[in-house]
N, C-alpha and C. Protein backbone atom coordinates (compact mmCIF):
# COMPACT_ATOMS: atom_id res chain seq x y z
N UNK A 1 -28.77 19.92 -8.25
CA UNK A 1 -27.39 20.22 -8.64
C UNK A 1 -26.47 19.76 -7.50
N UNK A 2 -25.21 19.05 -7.44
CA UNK A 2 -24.47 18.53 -6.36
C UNK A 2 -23.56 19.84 -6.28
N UNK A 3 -22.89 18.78 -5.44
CA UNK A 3 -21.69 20.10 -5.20
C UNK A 3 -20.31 19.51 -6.21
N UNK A 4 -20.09 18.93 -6.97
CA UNK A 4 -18.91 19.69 -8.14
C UNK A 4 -19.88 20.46 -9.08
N UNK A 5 -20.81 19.90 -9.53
CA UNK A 5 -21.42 20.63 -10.61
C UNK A 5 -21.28 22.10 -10.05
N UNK A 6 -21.84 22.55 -8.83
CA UNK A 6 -21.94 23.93 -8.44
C UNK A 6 -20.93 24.48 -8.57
N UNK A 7 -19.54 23.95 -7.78
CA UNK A 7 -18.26 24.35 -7.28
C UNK A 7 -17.18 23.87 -8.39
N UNK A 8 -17.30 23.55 -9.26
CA UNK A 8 -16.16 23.39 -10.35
C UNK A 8 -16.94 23.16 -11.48
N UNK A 9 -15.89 24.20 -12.26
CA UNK A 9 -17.04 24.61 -13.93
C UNK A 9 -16.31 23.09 -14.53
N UNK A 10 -17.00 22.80 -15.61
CA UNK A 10 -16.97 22.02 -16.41
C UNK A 10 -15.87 21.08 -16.76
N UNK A 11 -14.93 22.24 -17.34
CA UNK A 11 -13.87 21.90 -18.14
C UNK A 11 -12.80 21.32 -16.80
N UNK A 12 -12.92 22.00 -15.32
CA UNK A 12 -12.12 21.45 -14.20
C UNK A 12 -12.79 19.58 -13.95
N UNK A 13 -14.12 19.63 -13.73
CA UNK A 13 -14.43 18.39 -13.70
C UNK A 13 -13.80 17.15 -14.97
N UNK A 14 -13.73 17.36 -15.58
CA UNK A 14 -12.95 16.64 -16.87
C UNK A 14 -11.92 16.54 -17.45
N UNK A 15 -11.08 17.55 -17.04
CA UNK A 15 -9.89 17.57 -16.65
C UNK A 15 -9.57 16.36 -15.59
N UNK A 16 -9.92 16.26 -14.65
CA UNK A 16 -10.00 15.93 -13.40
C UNK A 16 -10.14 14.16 -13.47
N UNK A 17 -11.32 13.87 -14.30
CA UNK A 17 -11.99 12.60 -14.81
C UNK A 17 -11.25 12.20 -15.92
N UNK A 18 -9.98 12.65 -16.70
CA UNK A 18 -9.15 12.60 -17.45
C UNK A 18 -7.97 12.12 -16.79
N UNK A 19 -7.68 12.99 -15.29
CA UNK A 19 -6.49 12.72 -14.74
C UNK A 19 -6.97 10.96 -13.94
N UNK A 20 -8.05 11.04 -13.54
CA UNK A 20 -8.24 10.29 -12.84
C UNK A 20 -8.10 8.45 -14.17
N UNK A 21 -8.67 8.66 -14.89
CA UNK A 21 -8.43 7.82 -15.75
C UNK A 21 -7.05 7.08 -16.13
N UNK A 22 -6.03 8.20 -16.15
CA UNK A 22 -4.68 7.82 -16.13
C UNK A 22 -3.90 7.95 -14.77
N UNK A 23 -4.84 7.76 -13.73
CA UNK A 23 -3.47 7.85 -12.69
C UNK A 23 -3.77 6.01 -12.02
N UNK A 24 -2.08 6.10 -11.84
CA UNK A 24 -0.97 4.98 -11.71
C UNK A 24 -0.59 4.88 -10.55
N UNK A 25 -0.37 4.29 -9.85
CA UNK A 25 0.61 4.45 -8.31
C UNK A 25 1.90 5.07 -8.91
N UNK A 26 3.16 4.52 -10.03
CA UNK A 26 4.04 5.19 -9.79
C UNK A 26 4.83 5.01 -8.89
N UNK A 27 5.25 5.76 -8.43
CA UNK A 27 6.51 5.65 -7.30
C UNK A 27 5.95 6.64 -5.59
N UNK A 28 4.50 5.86 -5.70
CA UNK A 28 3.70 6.39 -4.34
C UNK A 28 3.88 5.18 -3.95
N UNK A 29 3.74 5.50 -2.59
CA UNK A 29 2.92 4.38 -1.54
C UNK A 29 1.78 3.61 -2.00
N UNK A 30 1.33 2.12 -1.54
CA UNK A 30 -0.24 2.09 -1.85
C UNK A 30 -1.05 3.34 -1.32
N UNK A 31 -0.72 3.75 -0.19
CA UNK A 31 -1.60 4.42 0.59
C UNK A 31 -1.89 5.81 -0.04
N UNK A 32 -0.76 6.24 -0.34
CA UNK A 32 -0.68 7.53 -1.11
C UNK A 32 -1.28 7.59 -2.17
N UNK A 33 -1.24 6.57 -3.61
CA UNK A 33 -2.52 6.25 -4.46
C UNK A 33 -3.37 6.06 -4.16
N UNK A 34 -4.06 5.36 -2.69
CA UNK A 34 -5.12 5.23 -2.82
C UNK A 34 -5.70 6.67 -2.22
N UNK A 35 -5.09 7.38 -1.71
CA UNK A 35 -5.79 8.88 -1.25
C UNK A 35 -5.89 9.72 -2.70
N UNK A 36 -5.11 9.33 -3.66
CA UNK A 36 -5.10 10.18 -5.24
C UNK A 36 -6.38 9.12 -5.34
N UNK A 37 -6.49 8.01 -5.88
CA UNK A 37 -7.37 7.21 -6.04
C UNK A 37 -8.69 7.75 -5.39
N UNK A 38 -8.68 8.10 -4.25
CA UNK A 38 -10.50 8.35 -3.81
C UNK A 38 -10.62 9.71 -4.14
N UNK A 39 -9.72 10.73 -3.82
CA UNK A 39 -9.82 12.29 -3.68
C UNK A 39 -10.43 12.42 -5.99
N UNK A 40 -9.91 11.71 -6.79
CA UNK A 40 -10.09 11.92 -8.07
C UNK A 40 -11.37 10.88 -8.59
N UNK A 41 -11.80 10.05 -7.86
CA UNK A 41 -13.00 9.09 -8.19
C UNK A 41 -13.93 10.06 -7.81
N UNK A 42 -14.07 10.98 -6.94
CA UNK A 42 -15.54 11.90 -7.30
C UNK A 42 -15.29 12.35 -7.97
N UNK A 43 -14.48 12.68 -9.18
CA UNK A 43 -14.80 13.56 -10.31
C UNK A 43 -15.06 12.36 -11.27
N UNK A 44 -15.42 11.31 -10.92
CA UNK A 44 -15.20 10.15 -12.56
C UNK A 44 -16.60 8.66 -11.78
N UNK A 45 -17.57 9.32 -11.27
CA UNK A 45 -18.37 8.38 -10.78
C UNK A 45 -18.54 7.37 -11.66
N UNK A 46 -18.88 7.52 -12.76
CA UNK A 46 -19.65 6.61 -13.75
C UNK A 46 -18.54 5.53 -14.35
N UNK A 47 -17.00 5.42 -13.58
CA UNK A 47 -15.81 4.95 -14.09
C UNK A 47 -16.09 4.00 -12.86
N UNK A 48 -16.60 3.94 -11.41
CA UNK A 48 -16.40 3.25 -9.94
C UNK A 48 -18.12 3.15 -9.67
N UNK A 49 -18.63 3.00 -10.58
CA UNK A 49 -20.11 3.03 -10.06
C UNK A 49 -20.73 1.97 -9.43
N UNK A 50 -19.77 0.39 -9.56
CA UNK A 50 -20.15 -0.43 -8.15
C UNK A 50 -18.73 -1.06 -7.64
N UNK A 51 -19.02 -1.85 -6.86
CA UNK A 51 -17.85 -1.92 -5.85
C UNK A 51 -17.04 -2.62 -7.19
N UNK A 52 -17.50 -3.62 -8.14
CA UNK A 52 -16.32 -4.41 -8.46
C UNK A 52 -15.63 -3.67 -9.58
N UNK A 53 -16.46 -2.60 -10.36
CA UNK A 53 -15.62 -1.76 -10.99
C UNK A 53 -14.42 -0.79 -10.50
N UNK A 54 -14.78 -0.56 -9.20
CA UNK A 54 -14.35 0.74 -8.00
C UNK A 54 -12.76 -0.42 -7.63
N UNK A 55 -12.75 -1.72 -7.65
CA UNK A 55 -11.93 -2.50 -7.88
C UNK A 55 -11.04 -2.39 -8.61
N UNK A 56 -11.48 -3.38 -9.76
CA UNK A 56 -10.55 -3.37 -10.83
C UNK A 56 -9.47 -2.28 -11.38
N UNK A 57 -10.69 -1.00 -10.92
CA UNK A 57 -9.48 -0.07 -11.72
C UNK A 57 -8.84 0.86 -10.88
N UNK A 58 -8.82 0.02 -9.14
CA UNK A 58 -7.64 0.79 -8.29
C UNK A 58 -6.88 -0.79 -8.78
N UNK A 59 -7.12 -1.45 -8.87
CA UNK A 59 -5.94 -2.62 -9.59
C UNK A 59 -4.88 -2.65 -10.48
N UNK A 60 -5.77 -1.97 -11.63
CA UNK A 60 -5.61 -1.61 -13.15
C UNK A 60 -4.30 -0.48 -12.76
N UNK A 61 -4.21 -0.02 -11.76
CA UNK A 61 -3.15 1.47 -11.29
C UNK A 61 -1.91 0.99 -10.80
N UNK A 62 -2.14 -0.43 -10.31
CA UNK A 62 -1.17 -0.63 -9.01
C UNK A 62 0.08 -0.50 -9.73
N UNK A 63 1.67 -0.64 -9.30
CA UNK A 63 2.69 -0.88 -9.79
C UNK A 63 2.41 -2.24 -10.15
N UNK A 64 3.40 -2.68 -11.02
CA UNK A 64 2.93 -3.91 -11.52
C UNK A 64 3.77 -5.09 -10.66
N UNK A 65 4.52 -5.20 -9.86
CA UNK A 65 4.87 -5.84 -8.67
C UNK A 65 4.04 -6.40 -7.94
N UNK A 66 3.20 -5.47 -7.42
CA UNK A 66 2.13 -5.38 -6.97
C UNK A 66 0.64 -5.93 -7.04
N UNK A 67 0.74 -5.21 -8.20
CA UNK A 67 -0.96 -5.99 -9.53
C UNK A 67 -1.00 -7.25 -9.89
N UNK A 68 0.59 -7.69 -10.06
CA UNK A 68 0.73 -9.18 -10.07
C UNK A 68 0.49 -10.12 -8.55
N UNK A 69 1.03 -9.33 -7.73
CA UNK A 69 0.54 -10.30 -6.52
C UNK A 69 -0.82 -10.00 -5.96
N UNK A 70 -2.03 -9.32 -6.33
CA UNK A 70 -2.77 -9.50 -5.79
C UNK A 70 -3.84 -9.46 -7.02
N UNK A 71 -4.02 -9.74 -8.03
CA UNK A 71 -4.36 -10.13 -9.42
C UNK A 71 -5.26 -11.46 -8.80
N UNK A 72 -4.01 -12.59 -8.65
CA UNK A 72 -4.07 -13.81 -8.32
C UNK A 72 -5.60 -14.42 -7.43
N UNK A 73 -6.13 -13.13 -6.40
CA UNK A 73 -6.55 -13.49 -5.38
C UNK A 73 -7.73 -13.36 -5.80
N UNK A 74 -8.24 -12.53 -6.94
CA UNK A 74 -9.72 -12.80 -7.78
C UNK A 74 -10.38 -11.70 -6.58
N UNK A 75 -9.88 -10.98 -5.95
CA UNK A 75 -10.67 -10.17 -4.48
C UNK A 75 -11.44 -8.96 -5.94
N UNK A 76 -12.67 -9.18 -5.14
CA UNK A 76 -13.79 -8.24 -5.95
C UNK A 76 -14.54 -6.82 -5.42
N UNK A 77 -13.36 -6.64 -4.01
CA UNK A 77 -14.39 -5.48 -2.86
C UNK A 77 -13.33 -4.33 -2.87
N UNK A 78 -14.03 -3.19 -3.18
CA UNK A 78 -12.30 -2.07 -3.25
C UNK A 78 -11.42 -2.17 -2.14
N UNK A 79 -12.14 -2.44 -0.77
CA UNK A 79 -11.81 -2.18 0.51
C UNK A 79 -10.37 -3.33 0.76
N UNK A 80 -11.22 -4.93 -0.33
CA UNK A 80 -10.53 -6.04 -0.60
C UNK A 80 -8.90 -5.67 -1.03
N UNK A 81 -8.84 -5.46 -2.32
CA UNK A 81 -7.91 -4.82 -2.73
C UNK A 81 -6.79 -3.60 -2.13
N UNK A 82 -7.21 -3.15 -1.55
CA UNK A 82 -6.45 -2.04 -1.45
C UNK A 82 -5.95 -2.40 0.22
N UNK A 83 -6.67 -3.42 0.76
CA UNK A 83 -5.97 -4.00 1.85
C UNK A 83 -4.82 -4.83 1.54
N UNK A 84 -5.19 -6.18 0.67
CA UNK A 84 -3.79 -6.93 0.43
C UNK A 84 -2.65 -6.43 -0.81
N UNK A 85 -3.14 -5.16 -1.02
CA UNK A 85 -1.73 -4.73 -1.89
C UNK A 85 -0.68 -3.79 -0.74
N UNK A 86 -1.83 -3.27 0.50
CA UNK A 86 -0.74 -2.48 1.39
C UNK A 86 0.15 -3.61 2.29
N UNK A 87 -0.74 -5.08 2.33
CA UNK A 87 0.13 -5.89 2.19
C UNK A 87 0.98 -6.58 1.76
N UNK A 88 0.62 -6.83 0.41
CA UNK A 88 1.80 -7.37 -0.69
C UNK A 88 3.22 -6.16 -0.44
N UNK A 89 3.10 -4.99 -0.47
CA UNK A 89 3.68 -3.82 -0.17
C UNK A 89 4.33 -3.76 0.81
N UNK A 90 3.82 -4.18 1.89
CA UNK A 90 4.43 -4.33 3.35
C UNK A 90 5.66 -5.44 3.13
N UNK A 91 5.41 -6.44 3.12
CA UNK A 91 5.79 -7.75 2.82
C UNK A 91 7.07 -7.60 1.93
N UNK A 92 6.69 -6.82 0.59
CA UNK A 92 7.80 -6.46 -0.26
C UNK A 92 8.96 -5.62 0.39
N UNK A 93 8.61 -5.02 0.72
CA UNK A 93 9.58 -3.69 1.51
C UNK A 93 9.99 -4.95 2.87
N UNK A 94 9.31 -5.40 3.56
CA UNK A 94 10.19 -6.04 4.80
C UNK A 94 11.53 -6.97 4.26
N UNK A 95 10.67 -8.11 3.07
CA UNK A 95 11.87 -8.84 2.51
C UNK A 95 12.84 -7.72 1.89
N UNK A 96 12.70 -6.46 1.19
CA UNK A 96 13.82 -5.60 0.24
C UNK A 96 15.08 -5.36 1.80
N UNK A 97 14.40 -4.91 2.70
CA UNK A 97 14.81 -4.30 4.09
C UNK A 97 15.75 -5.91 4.39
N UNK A 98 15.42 -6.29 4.91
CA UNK A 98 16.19 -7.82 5.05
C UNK A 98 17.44 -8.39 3.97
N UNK A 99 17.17 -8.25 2.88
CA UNK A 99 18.13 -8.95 2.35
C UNK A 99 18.99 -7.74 1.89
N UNK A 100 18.67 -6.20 1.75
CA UNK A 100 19.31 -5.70 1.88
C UNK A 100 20.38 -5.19 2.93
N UNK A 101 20.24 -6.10 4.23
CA UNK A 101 20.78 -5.65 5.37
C UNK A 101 21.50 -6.96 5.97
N UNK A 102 21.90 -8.12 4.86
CA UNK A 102 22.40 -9.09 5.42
C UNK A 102 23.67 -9.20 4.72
N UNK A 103 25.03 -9.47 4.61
CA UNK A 103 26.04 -9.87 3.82
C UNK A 103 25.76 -10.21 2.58
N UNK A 104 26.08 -9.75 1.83
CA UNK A 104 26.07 -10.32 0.29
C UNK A 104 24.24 -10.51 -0.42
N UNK A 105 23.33 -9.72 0.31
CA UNK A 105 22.24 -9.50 0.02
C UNK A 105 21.49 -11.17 -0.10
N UNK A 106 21.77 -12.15 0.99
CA UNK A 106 21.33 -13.27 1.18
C UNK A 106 19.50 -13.28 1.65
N UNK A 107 19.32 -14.11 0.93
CA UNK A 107 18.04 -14.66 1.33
C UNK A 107 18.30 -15.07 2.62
N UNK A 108 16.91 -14.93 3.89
CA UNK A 108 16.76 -15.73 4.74
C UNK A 108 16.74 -16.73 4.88
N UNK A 109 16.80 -17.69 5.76
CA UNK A 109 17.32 -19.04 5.69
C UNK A 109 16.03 -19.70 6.34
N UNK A 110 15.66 -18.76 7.71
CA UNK A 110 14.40 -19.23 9.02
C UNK A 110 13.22 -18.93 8.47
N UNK A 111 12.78 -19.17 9.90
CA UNK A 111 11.36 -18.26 9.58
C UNK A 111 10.75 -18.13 11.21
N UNK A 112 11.32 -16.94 10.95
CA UNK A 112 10.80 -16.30 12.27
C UNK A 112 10.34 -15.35 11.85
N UNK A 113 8.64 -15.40 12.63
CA UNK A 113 7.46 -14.41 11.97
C UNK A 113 7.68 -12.62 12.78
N UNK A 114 8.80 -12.78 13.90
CA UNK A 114 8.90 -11.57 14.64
C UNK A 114 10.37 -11.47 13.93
N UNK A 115 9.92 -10.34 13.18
CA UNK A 115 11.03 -9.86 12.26
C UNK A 115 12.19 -8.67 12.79
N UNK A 116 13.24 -8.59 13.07
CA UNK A 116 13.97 -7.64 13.23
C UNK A 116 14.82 -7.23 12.29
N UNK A 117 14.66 -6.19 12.17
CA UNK A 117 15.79 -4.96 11.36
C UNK A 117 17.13 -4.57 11.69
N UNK A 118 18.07 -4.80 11.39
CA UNK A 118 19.17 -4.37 12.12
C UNK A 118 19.71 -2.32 11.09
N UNK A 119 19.66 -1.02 11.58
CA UNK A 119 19.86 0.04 10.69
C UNK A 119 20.88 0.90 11.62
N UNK A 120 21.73 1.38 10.70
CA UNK A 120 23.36 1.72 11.54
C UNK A 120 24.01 0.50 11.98
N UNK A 121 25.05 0.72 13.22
CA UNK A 121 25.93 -0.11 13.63
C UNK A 121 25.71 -0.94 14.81
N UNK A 122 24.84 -0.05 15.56
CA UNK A 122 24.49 -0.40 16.80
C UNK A 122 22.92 -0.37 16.94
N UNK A 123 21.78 0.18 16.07
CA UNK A 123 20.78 0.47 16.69
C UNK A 123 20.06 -0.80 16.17
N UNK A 124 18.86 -1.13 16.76
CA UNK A 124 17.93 -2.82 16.46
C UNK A 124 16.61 -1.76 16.40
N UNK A 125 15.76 -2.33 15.03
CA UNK A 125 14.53 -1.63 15.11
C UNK A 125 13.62 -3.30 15.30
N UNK A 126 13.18 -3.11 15.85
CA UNK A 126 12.22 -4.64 16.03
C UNK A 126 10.22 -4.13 15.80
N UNK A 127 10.29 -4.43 14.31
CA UNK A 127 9.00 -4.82 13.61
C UNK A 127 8.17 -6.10 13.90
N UNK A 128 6.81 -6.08 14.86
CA UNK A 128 5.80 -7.14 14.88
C UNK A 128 6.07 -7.48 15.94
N UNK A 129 6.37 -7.48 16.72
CA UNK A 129 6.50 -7.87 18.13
C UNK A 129 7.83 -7.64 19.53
N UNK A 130 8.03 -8.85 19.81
CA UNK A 130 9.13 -8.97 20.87
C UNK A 130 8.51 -8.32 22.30
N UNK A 131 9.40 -7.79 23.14
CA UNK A 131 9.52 -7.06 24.35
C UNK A 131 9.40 -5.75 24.13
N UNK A 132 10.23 -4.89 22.82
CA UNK A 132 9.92 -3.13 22.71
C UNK A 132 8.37 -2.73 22.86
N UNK A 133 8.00 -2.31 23.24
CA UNK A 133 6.84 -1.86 24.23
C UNK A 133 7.09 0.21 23.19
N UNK A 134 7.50 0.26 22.76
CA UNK A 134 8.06 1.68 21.96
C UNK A 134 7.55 1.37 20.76
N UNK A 135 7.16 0.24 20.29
CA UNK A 135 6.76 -0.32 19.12
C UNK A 135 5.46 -0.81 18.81
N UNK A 136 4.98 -0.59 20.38
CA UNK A 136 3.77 -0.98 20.40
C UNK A 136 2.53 0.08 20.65
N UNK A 137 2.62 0.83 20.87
CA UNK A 137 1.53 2.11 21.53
C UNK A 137 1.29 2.77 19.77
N UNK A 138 0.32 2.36 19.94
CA UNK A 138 -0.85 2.87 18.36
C UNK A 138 -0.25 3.10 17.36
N UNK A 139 0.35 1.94 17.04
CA UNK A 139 0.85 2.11 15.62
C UNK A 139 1.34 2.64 14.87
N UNK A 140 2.35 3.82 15.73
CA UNK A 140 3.34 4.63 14.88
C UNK A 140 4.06 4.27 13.51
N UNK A 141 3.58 5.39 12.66
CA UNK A 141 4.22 5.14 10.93
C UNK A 141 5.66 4.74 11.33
N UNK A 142 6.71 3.71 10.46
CA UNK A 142 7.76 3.41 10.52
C UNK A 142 7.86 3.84 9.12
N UNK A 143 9.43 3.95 8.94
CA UNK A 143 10.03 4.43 7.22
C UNK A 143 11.07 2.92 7.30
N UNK A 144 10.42 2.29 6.51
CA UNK A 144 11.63 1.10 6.10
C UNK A 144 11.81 1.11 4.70
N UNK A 145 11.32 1.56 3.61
CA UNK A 145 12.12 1.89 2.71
C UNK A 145 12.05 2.95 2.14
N UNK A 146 12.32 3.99 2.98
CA UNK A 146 12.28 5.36 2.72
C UNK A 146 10.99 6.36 2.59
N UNK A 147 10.14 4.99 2.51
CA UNK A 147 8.57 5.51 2.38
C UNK A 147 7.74 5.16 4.22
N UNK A 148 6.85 6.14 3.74
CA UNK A 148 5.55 5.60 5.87
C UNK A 148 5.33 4.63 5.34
N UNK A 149 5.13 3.84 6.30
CA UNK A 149 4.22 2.65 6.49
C UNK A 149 3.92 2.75 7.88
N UNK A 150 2.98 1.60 7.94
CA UNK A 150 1.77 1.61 9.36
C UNK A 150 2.39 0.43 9.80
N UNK A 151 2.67 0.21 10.86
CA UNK A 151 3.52 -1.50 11.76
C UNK A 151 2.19 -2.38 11.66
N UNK A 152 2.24 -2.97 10.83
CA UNK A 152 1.76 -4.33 11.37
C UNK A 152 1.93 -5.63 11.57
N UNK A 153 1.05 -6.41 12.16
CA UNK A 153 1.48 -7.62 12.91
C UNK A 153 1.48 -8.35 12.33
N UNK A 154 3.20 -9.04 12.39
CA UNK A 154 3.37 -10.27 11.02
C UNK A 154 2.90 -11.19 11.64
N UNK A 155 2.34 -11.72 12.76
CA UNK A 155 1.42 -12.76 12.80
C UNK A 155 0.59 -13.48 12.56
N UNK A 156 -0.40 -12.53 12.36
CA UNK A 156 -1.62 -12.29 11.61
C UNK A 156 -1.82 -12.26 10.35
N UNK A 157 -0.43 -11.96 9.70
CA UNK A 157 -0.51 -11.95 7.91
C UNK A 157 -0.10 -13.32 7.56
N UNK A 158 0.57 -14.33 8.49
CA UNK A 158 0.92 -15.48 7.92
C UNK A 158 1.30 -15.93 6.06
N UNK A 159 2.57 -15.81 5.91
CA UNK A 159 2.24 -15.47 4.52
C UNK A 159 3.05 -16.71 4.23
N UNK A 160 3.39 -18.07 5.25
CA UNK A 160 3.87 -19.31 4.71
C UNK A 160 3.15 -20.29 4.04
């Protein structure tokens, strides 16, 4: 006997494998679905029973913004997935952050991979690099569009 069978009667497990069936990202974070996403896949094993099913249907959830940009990439490993959508995600929110913070909501023109934020009148938040040394010590969550995110290095994501 495991431990839901022991520790949750019946009707909670299926309930549970019900919710899990219909849950969506919604208006979470990737990150935040994917913690609904694992915490509700032990109640629904036989739905994630190898990696490429355990896939598809944290895919099958994403916002569809999202599902569309990383659809494309044919990635078959859950670990796969749920990495380049917190990137597609990242990426989305840096460009929303940017063109929402330029005159007349303009597209960028450059391409400079060390991205800065300009928020208020006077203050500079500098995302992915530069000299801030405040930006750099273990990866403190940033809120750039109202949601956490984790800083990472637009270098490395190369997305030209």
């Amino acid at each position: 006997m495991n431990f839901f069978n022991q520790y949750f009667p019946k009707s909670v497990r299926q309930e549970k494998e019900r919710e899990f069936s219909r849950l969506e990202q919604g208006n979470k974070t990737v990150a935040e679905y994917e913690a609904s996403f694992v915490r509700l896949a032990k109640f629904a094993p036989d739905l994630v029973a190898t990696e490429e099913s355990r896939a598809r249907r944290f895919k099958e959830g994403l916002r569809a913004s999202i599902r569309q940009a990383v659809i494309p990439f044919e990635i078959v490993t859950y670990s796969g997935v749920v990495n380049k959508a917190l990137l597609v995600e990242r990426a989305k929110c840096l460009d929303s952050n940017q063109n929402k913070n330029r005159p007349g909501g303009q597209k960028p023109s450059g391409g400079n991979s060390k991205q800065t934020f300009w928020k208020g009148n006077d203050r500079k938040r500098n995302y992915g690099g530069g000299n801030d040394n405040s930006n750099q010590q273990g990866k403190q969550p940033k809120r750039t569009c109202q949601k956490l995110h984790f800083e990472l290095d637009t270098d490395i994501m190369n997305f030209s």
